[in-house]
Protein backbone atom coordinates (compact mmCIF):
# COMPACT_ATOMS: atom_id res chain seq x y z
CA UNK A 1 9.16 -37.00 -93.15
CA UNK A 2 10.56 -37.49 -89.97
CA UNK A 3 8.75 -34.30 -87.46
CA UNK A 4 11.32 -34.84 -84.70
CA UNK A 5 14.50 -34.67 -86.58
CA UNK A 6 13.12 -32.01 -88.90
CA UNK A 7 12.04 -30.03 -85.70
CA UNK A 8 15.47 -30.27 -84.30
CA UNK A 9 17.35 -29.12 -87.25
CA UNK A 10 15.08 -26.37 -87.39
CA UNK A 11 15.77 -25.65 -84.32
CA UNK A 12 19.82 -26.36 -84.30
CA UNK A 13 20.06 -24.24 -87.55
CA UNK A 14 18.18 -21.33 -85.59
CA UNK A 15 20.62 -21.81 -82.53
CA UNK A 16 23.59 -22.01 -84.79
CA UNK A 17 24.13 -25.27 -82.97
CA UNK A 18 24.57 -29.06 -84.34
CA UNK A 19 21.61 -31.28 -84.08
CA UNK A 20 23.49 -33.28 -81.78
CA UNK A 21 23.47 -30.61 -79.03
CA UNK A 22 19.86 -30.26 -79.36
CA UNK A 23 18.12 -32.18 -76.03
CA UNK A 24 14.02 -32.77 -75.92
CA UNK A 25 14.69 -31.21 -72.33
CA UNK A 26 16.47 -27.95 -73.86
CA UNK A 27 14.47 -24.84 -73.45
CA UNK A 28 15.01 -22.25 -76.20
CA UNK A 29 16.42 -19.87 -73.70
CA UNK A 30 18.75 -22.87 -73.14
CA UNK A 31 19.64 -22.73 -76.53
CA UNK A 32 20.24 -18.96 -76.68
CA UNK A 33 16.92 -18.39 -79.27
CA UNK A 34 15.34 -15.00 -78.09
CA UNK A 35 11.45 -14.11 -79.40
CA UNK A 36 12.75 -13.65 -83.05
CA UNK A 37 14.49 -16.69 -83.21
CA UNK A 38 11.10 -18.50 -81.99
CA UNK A 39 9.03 -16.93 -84.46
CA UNK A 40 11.70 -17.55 -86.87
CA UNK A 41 11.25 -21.02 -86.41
CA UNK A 42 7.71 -21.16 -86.12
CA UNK A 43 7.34 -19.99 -89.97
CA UNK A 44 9.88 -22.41 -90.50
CA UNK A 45 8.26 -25.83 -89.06
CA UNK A 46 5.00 -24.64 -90.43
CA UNK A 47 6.53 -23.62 -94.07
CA UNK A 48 7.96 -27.28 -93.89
CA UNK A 49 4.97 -29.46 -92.78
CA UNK A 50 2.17 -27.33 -94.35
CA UNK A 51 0.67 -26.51 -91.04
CA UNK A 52 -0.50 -24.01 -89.10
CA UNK A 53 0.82 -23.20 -85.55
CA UNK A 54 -1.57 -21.31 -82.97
CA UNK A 55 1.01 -19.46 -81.69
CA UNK A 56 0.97 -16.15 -80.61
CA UNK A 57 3.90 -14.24 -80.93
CA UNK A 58 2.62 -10.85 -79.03
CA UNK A 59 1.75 -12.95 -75.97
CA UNK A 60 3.14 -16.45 -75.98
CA UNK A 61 1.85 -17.62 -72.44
CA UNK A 62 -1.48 -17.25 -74.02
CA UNK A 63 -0.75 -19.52 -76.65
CA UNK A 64 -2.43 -22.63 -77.01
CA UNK A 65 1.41 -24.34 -78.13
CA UNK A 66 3.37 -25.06 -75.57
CA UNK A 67 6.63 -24.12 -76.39
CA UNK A 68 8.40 -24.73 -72.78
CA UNK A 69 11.12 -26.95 -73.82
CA UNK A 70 12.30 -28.58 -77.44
CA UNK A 71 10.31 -31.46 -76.76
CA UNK A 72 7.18 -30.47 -75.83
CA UNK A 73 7.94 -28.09 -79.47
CA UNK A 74 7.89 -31.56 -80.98
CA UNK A 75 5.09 -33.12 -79.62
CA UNK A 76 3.05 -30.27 -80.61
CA UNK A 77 4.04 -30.76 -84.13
CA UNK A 78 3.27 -34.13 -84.59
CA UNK A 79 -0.48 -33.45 -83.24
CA UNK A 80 -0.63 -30.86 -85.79
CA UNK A 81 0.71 -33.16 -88.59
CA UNK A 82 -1.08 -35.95 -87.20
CA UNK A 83 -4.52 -34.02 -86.96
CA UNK A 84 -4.04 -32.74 -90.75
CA UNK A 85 -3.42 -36.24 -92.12
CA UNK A 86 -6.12 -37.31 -90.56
């Protein structure tokens, strides 16, 4: 399973965008995904890979996930996948 281009079709489906247009250097507010949208997609990148995200959705700048732009999304992901094969 491929996390990036999983992530980004997440991501693109929640935007109502192509993959395509989906850039590591997009912010979600970029993309047009408000706080619904991200939580949205949280349940679905952590319903796909099994995983838990420490996100939290009341206060996200107190989140230990860095969710600042699509790519830093991504390399969040893989830790978490990473760290849980392990």
């Amino acid at each position: 399973m491929d996390v990036k281009s999983t992530v980004i079709a997440i991501i693109a489906k929640q935007a109502v965008r192509s993959p395509d247009a989906v850039l590591m250097t997009n912010t979600l507010d970029d993309l047009g995904i408000d706080s619904l949208g991200l939580v949205e997609s949280i349940f679905s990148i952590e319903e796909e890979f099994d995983i838990q995200v420490p996100f939290n959705a009341n206060d996200p700048a107190d989140s230990d996930f860095d969710i600042s732009n699509v790519g830093s999304i991504i390399a969040g992901i893989e830790k978490l996948v990473a760290d849980q094969n392990a």
